[in-house]
PDB file of N, CA and C in Angstrom:
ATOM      1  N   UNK A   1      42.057  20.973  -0.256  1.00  0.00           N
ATOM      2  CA  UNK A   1      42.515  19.601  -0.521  1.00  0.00           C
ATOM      3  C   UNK A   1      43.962  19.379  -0.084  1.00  0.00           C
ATOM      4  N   UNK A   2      44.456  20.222   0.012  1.00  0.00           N
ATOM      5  CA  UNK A   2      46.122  20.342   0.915  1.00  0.00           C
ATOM      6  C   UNK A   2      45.910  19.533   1.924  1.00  0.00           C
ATOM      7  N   UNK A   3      45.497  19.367   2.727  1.00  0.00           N
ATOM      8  CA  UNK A   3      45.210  18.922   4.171  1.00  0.00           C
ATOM      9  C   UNK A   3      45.245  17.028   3.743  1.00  0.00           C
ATOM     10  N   UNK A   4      44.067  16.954   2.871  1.00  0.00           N
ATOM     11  CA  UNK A   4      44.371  15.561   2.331  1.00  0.00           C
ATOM     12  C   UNK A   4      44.916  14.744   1.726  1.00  0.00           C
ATOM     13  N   UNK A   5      45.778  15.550   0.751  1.00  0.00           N
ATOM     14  CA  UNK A   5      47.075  15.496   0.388  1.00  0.00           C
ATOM     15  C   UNK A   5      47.948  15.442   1.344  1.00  0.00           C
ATOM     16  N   UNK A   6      48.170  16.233   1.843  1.00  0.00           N
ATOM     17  CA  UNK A   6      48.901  15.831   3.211  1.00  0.00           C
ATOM     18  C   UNK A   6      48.816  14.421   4.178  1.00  0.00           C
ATOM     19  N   UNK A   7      47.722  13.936   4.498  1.00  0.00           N
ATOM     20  CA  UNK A   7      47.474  12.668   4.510  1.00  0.00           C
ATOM     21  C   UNK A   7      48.024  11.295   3.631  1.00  0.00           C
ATOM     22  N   UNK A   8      47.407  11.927   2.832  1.00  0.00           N
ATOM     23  CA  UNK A   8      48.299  10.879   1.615  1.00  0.00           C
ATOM     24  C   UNK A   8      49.604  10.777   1.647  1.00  0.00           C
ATOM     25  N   UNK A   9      50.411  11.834   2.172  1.00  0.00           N
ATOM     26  CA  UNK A   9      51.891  11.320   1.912  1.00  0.00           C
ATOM     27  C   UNK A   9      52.036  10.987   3.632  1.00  0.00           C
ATOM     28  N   UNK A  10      51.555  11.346   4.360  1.00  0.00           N
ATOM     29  CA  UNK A  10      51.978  10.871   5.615  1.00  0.00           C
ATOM     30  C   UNK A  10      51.684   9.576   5.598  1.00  0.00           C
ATOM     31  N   UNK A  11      50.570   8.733   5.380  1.00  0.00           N
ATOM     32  CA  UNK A  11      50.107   7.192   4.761  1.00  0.00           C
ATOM     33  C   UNK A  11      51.283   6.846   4.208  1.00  0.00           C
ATOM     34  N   UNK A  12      51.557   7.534   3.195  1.00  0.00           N
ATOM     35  CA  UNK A  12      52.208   6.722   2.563  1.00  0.00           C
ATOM     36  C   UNK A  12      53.552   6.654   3.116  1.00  0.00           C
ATOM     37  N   UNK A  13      54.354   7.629   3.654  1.00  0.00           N
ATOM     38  CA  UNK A  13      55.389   7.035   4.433  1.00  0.00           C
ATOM     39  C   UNK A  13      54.968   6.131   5.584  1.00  0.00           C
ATOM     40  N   UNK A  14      54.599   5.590   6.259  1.00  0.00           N
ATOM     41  CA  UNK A  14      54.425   4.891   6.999  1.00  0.00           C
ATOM     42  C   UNK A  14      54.258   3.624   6.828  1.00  0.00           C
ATOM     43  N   UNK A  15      53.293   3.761   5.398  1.00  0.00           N
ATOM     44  CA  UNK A  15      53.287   2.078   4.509  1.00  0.00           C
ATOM     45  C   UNK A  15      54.830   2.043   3.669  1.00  0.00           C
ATOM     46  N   UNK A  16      55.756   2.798   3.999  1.00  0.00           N
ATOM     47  CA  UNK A  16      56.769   2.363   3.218  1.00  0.00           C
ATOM     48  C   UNK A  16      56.614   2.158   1.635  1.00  0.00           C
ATOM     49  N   UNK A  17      55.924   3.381   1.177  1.00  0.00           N
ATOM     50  CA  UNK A  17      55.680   3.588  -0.334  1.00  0.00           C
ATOM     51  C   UNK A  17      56.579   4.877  -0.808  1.00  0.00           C
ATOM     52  N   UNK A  18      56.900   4.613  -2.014  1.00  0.00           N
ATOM     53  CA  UNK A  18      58.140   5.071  -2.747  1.00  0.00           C
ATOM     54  C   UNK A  18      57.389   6.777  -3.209  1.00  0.00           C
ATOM     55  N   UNK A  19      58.153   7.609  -2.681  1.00  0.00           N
ATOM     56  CA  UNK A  19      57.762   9.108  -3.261  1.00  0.00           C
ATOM     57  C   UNK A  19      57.159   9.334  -4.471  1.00  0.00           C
ATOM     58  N   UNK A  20      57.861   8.352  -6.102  1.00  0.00           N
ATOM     59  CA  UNK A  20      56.516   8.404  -7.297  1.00  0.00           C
ATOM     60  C   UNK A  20      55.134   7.987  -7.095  1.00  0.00           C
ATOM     61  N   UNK A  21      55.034   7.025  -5.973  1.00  0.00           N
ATOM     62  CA  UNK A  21      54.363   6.523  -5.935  1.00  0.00           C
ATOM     63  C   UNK A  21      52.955   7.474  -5.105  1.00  0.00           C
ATOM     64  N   UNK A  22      53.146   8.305  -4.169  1.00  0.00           N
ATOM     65  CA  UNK A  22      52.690   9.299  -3.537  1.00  0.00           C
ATOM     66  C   UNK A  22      52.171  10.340  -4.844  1.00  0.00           C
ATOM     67  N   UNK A  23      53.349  10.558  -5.691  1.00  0.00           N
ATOM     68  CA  UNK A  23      53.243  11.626  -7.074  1.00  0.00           C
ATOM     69  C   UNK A  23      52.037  11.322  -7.662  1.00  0.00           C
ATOM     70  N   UNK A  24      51.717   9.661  -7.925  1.00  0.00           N
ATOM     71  CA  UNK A  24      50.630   9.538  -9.038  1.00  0.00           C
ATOM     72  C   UNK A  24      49.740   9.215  -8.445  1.00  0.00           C
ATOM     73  N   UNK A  25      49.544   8.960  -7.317  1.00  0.00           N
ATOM     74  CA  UNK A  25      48.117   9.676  -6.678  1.00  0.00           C
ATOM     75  C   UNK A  25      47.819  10.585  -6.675  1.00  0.00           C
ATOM     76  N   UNK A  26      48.787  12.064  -5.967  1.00  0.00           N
ATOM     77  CA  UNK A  26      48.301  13.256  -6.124  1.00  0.00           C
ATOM     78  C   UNK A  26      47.923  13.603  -7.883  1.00  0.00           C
ATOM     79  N   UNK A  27      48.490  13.176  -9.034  1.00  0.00           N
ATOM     80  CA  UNK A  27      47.960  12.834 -10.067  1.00  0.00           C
ATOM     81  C   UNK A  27      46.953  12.695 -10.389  1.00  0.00           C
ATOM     82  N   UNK A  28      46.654  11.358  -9.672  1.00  0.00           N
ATOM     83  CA  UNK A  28      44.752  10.852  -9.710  1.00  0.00           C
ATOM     84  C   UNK A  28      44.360  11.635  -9.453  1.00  0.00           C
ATOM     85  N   UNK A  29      44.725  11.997  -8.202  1.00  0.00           N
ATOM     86  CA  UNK A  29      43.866  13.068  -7.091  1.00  0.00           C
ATOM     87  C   UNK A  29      42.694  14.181  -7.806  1.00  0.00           C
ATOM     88  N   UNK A  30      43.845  14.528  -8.608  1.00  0.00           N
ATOM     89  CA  UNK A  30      43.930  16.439  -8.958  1.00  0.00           C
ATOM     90  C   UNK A  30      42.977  15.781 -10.260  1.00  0.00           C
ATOM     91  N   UNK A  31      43.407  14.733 -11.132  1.00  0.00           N
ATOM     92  CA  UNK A  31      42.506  14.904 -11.990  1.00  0.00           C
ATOM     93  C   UNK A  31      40.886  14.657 -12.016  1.00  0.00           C
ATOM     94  N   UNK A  32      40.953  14.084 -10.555  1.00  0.00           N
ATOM     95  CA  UNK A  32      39.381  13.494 -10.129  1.00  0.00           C
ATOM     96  C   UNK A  32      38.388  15.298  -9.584  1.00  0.00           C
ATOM     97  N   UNK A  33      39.483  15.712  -9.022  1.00  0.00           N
ATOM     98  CA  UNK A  33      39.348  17.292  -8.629  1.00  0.00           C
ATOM     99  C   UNK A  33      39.139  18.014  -9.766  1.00  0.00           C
ATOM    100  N   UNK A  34      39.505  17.590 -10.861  1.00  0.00           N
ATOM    101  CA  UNK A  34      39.030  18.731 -11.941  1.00  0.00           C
ATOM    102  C   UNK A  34      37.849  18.627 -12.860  1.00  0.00           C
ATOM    103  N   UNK A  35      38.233  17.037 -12.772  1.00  0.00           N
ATOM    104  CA  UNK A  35      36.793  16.685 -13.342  1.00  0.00           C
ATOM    105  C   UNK A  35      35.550  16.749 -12.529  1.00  0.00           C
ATOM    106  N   UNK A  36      35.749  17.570 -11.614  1.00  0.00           N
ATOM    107  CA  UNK A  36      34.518  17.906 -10.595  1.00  0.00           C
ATOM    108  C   UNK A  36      33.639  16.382  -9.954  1.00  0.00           C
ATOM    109  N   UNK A  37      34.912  15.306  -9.731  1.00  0.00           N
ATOM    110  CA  UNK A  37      33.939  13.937  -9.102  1.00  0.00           C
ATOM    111  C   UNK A  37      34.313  14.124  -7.582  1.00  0.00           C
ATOM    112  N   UNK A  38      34.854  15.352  -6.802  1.00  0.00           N
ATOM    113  CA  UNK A  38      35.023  15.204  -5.179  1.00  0.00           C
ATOM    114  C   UNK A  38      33.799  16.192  -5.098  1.00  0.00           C
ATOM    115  N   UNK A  39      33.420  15.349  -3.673  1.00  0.00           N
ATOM    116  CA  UNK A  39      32.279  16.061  -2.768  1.00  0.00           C
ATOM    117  C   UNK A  39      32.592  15.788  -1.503  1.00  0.00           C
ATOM    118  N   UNK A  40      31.692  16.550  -0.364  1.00  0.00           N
ATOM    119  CA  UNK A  40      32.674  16.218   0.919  1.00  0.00           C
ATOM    120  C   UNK A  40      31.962  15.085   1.092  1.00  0.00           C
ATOM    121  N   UNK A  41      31.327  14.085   0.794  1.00  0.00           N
ATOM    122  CA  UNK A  41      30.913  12.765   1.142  1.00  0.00           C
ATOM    123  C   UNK A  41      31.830  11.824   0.625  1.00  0.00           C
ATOM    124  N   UNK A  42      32.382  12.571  -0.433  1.00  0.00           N
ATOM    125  CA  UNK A  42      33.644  10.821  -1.250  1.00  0.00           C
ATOM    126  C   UNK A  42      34.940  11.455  -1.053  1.00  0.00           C
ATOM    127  N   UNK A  43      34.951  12.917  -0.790  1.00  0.00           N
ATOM    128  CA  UNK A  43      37.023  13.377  -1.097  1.00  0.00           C
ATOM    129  C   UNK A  43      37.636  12.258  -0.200  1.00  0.00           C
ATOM    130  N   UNK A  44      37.215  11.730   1.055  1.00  0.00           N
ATOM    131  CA  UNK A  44      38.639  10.653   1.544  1.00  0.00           C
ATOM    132  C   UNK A  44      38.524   9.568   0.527  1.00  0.00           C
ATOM    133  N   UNK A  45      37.607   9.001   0.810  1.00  0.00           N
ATOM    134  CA  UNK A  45      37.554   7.811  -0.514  1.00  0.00           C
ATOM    135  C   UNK A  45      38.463   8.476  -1.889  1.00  0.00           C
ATOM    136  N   UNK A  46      37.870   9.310  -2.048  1.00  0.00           N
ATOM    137  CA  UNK A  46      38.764   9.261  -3.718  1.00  0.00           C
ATOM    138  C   UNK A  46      40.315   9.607  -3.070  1.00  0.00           C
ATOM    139  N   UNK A  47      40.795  10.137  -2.124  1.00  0.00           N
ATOM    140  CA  UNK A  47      42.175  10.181  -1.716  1.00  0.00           C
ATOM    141  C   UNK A  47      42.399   8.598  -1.513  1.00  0.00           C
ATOM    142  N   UNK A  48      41.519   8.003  -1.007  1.00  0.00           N
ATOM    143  CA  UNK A  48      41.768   6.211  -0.542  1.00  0.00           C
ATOM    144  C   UNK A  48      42.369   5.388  -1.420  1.00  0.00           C
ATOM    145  N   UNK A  49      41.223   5.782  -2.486  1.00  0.00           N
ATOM    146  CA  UNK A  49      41.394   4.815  -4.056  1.00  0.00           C
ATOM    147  C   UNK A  49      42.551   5.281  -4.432  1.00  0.00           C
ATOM    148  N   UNK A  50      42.996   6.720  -4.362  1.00  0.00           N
ATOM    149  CA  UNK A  50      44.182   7.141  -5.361  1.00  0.00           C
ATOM    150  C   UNK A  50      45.258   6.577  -5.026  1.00  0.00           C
ATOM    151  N   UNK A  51      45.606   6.827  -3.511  1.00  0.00           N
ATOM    152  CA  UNK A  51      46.722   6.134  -3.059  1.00  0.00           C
ATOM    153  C   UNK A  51      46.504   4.314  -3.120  1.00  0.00           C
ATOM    154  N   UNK A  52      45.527   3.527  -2.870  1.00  0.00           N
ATOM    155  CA  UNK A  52      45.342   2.303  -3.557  1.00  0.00           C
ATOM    156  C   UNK A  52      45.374   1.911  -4.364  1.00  0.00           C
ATOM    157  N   UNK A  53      45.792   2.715  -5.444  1.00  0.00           N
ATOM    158  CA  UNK A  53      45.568   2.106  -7.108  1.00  0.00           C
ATOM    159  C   UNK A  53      46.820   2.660  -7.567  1.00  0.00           C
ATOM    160  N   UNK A  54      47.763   3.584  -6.921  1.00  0.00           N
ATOM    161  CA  UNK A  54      49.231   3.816  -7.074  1.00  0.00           C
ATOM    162  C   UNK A  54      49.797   2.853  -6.915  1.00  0.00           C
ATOM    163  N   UNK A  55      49.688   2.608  -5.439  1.00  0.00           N
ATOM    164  CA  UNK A  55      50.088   1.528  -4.998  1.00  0.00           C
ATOM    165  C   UNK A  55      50.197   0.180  -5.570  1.00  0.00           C
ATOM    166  N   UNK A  56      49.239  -0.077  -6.076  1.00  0.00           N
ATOM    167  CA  UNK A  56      49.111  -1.276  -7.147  1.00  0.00           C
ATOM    168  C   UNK A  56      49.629  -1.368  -7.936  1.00  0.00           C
ATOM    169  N   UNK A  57      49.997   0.158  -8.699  1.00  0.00           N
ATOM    170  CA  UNK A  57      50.242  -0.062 -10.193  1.00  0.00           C
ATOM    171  C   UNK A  57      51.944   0.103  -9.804  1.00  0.00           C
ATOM    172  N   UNK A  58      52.486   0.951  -9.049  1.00  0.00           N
ATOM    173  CA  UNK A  58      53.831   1.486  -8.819  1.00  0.00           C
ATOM    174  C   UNK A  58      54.615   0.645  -8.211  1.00  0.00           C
ATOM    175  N   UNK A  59      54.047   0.091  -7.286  1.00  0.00           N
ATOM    176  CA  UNK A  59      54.852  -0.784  -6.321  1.00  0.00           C
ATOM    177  C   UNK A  59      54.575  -2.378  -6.514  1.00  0.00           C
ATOM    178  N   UNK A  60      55.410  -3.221  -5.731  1.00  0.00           N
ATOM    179  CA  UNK A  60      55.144  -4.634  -6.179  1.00  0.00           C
ATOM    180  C   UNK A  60      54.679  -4.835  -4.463  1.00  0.00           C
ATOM    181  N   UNK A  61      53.740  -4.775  -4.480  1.00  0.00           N
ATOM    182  CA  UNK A  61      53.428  -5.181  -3.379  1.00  0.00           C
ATOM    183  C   UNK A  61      52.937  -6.552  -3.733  1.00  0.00           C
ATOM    184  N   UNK A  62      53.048  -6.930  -1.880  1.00  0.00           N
ATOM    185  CA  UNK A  62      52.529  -8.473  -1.896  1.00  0.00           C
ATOM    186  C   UNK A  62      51.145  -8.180  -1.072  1.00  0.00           C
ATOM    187  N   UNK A  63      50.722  -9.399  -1.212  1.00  0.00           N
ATOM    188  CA  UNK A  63      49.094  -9.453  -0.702  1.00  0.00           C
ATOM    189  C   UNK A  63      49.072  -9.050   0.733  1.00  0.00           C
ATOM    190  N   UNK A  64      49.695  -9.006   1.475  1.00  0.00           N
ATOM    191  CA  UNK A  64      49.919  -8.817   2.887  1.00  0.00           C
ATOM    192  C   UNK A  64      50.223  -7.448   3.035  1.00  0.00           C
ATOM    193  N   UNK A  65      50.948  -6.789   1.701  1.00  0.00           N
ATOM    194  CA  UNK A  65      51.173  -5.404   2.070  1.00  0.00           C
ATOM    195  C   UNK A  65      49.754  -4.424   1.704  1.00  0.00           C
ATOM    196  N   UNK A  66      48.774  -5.238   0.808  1.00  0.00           N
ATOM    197  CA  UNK A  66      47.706  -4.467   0.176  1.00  0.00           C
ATOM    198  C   UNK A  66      46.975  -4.400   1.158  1.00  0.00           C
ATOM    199  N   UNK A  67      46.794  -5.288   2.085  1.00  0.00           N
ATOM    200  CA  UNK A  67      46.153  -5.657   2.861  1.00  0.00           C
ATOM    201  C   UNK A  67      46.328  -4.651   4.037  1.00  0.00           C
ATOM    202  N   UNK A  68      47.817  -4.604   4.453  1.00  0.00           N
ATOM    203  CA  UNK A  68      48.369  -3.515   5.842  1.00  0.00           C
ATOM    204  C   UNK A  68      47.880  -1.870   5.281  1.00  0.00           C
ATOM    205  N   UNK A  69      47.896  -2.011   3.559  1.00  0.00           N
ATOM    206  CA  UNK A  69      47.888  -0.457   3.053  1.00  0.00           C
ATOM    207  C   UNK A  69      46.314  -0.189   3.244  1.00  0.00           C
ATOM    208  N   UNK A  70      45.385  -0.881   3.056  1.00  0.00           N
ATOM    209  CA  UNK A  70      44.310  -1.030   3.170  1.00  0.00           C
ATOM    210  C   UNK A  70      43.626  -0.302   4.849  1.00  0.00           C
ATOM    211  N   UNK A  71      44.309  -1.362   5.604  1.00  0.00           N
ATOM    212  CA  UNK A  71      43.921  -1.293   7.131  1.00  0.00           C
ATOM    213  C   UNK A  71      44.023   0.370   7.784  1.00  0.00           C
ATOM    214  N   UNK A  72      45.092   0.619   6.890  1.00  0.00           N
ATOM    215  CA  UNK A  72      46.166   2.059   7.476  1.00  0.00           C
ATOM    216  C   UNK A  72      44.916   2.887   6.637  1.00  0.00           C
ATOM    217  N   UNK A  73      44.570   2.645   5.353  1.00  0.00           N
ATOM    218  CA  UNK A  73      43.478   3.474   4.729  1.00  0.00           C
ATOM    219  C   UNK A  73      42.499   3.760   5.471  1.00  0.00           C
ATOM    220  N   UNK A  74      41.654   2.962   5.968  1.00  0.00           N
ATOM    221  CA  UNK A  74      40.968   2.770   6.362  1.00  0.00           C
ATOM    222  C   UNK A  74      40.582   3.545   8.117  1.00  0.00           C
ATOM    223  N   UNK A  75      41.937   3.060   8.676  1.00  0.00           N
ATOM    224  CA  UNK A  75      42.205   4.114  10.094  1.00  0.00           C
ATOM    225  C   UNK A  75      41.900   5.425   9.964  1.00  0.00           C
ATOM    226  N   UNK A  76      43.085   5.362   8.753  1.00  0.00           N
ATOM    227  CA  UNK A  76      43.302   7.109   8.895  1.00  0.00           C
ATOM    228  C   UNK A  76      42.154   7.678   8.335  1.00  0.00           C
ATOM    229  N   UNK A  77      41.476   7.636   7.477  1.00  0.00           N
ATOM    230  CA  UNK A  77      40.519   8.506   6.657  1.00  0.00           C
ATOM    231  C   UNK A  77      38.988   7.805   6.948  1.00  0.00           C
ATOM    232  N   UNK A  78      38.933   6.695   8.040  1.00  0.00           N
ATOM    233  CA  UNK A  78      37.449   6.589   8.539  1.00  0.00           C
ATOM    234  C   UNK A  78      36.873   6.188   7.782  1.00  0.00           C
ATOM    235  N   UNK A  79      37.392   5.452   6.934  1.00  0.00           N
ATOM    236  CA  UNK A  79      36.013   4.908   5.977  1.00  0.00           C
ATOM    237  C   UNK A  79      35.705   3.177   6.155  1.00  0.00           C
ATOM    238  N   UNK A  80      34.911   2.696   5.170  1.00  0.00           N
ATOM    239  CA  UNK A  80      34.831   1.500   5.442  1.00  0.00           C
ATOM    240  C   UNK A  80      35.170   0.747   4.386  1.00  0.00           C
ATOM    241  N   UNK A  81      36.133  -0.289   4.754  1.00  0.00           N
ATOM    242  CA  UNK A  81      36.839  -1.314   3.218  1.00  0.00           C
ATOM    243  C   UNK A  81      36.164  -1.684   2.070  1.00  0.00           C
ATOM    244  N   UNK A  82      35.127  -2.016   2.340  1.00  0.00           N
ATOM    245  CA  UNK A  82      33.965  -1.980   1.455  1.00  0.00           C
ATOM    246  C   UNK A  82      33.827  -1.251   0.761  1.00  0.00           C
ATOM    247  N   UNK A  83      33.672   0.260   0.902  1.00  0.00           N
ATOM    248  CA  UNK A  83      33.330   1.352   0.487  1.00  0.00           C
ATOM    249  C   UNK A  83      34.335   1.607  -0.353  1.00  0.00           C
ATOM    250  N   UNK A  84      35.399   1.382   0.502  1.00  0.00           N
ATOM    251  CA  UNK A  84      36.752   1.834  -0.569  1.00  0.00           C
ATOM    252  C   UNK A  84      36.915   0.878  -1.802  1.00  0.00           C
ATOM    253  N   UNK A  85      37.040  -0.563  -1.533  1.00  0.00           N
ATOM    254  CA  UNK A  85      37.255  -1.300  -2.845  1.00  0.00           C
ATOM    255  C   UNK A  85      35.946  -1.126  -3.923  1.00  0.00           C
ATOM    256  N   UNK A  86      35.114  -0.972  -3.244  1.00  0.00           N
ATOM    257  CA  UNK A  86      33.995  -0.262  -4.372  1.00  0.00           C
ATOM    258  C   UNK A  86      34.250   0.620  -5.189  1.00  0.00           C
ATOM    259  N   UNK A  87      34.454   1.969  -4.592  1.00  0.00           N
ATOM    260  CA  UNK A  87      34.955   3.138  -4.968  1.00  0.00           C
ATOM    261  C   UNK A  87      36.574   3.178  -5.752  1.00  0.00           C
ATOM    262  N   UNK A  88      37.355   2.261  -5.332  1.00  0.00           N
ATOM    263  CA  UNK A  88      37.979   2.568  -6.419  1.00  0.00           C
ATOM    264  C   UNK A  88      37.468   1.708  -7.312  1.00  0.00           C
ATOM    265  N   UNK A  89      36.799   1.227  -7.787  1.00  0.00           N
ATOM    266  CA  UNK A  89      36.102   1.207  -9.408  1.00  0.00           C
ATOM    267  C   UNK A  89      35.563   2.153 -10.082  1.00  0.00           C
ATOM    268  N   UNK A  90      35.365   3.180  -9.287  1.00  0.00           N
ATOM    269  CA  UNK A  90      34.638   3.967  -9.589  1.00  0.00           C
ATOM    270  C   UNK A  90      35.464   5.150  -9.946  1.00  0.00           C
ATOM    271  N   UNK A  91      36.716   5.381  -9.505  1.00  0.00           N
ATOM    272  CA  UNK A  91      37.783   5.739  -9.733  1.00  0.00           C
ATOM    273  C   UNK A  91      38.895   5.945 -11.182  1.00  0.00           C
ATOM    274  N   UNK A  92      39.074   4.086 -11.496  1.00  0.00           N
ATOM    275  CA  UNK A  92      39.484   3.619 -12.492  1.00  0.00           C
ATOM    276  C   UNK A  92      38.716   3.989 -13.362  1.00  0.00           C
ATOM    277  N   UNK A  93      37.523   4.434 -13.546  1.00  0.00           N
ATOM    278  CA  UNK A  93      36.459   4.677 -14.538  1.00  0.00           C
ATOM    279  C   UNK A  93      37.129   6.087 -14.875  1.00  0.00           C
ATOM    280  N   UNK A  94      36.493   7.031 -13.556  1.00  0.00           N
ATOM    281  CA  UNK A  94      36.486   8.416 -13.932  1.00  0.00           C
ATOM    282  C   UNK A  94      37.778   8.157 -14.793  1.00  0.00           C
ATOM    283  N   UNK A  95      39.198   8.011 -14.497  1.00  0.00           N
ATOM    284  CA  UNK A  95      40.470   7.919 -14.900  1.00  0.00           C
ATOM    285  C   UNK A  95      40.424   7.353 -15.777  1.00  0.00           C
ATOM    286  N   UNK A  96      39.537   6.377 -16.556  1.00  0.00           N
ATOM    287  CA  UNK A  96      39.404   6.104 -18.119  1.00  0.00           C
ATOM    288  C   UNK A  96      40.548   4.764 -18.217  1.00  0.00           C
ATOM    289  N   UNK A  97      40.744   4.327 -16.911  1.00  0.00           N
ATOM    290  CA  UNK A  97      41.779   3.550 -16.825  1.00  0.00           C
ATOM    291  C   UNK A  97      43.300   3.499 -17.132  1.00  0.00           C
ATOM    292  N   UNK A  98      43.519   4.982 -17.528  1.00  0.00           N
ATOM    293  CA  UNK A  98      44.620   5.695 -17.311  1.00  0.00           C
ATOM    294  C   UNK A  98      45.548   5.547 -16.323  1.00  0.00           C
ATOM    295  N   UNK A  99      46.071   4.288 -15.987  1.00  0.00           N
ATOM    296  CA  UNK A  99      46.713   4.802 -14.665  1.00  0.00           C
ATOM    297  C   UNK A  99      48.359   4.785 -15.001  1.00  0.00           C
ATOM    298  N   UNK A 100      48.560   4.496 -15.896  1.00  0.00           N
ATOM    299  CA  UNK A 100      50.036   5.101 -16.200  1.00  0.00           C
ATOM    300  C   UNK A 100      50.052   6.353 -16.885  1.00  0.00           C
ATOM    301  N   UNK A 101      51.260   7.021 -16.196  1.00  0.00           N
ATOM    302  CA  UNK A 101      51.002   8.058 -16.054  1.00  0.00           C
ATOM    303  C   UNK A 101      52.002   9.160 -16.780  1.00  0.00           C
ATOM    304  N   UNK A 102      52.268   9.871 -17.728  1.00  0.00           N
ATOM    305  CA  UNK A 102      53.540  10.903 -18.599  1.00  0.00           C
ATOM    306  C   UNK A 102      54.280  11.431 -17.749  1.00  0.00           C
ATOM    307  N   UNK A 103      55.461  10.879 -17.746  1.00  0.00           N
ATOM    308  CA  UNK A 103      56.288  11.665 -16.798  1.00  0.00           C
ATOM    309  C   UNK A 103      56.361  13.104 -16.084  1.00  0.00           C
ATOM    310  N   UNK A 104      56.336  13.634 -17.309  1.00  0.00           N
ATOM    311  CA  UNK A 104      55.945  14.912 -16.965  1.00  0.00           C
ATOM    312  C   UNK A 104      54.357  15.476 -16.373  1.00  0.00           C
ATOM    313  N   UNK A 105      53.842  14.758 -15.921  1.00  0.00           N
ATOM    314  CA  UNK A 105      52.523  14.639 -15.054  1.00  0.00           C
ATOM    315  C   UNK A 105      53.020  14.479 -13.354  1.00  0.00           C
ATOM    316  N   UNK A 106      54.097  13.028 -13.560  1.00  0.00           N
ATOM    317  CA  UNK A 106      54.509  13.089 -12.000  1.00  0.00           C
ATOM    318  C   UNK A 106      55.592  13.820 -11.625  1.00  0.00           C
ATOM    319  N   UNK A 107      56.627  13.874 -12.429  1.00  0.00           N
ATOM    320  CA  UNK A 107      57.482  14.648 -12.094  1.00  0.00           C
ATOM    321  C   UNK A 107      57.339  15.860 -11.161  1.00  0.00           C
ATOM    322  N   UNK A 108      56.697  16.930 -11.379  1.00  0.00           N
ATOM    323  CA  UNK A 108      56.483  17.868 -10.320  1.00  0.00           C
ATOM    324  C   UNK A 108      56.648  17.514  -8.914  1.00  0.00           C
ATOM    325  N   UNK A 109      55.722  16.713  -8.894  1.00  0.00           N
ATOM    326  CA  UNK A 109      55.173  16.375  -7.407  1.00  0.00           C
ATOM    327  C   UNK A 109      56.445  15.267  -6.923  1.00  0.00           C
ATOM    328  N   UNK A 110      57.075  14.885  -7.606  1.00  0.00           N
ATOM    329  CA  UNK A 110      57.819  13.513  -7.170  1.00  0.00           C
ATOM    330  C   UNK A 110      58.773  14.622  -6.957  1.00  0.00           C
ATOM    331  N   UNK A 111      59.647  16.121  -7.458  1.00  0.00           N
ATOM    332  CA  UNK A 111      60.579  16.588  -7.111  1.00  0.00           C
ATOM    333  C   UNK A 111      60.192  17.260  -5.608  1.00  0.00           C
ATOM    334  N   UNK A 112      59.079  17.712  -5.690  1.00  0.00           N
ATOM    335  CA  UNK A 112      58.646  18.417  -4.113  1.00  0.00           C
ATOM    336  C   UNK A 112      58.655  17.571  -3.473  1.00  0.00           C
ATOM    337  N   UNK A 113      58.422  16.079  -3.571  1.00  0.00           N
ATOM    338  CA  UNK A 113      58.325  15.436  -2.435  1.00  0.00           C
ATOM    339  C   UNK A 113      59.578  15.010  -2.259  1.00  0.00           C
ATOM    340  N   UNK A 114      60.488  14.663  -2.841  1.00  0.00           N
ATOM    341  CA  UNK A 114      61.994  14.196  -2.718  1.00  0.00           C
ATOM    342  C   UNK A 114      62.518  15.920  -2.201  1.00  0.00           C
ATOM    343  N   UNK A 115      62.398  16.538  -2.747  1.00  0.00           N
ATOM    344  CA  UNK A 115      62.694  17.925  -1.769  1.00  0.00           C
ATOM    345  C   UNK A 115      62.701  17.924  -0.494  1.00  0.00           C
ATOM    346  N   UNK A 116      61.170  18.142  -0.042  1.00  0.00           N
ATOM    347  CA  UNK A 116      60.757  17.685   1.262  1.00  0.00           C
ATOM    348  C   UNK A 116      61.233  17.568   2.387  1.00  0.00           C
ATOM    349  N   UNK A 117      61.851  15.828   2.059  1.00  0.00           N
ATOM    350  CA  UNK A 117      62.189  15.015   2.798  1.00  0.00           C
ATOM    351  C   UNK A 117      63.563  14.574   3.127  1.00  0.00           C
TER     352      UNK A 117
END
C-alpha cells in the first residue's frame, strides 16, 4: 500500500492540499486497511474517497476545486467519477462517520510529511 500512498501525496501536492490534509487520509486509509475493506478491485477507490473526504472536511475548498480534485482523482488512479462518489459513501460508513480525527492519529504522518518536503 506504500506505492498508493505515495500517490496520494503526489495528488495531493499538485491539487495544492495542505500536508494534514494528506495525514487524514492516510488515516482513513490505514483504518479501511485494517478493517480488512481493501481488495485489489476497490484499494484506488478507497485511496480516492480518502483523499476526497479529507479534502472536504480539512480544506475549504470551493466547488471548482472539488471538482479539479475529482478530475486529477480520477486521471491518476483510473477510475470512474461515478464509482468514486458512490464509494465514498461507502467509505463514510466503514469510518462510522468519523472523519474528525485525534490529533494524535494525524500527527505522525503530518510530521513525516512536513519532514519530507
Amino acid at each position: 500500500y506504500t506505492s498508493l500512498k505515495r500517490e496520494m501525496r503526489n495528488l495531493s501536492e499538485e491539487c495544492s492540499l495542505e500536508p494534514v490534509t494528506v495525514s487524514m487520509a492516510y488515516v482513513y486509509f490505514e483504518k479501511l486497511v485494517l478493517q480488512g475493506k481493501l481488495n485489489k478491485q476497490n484499494r484506488k477507490l478507497c485511496a480516492g474517497a480518502c483523499v476526497l473526504l479529507a479534502a472536504k472536511i480539512s480544506s475549504d475548498l470551493r466547488k471548482h476545486e472539488v471538482k479539479h480534485l475529482i478530475d486529477k482523482l480520477e486521471e491518476r488512479f483510473r477510475f470512474n467519477r461515478r464509482d468514486l462518489i458512490g464509494f465514498e459513501f461507502t467509505v463514510l460508513v466503514a469510518l462510522e462517520l468519523a472523519l474528525y480525527l485525534p490529533e494524535n492519529q494525524v500527527l505522525p504522518h503530518y510530521r513525516r510529511l512536513t519532514q519530507q518536503s
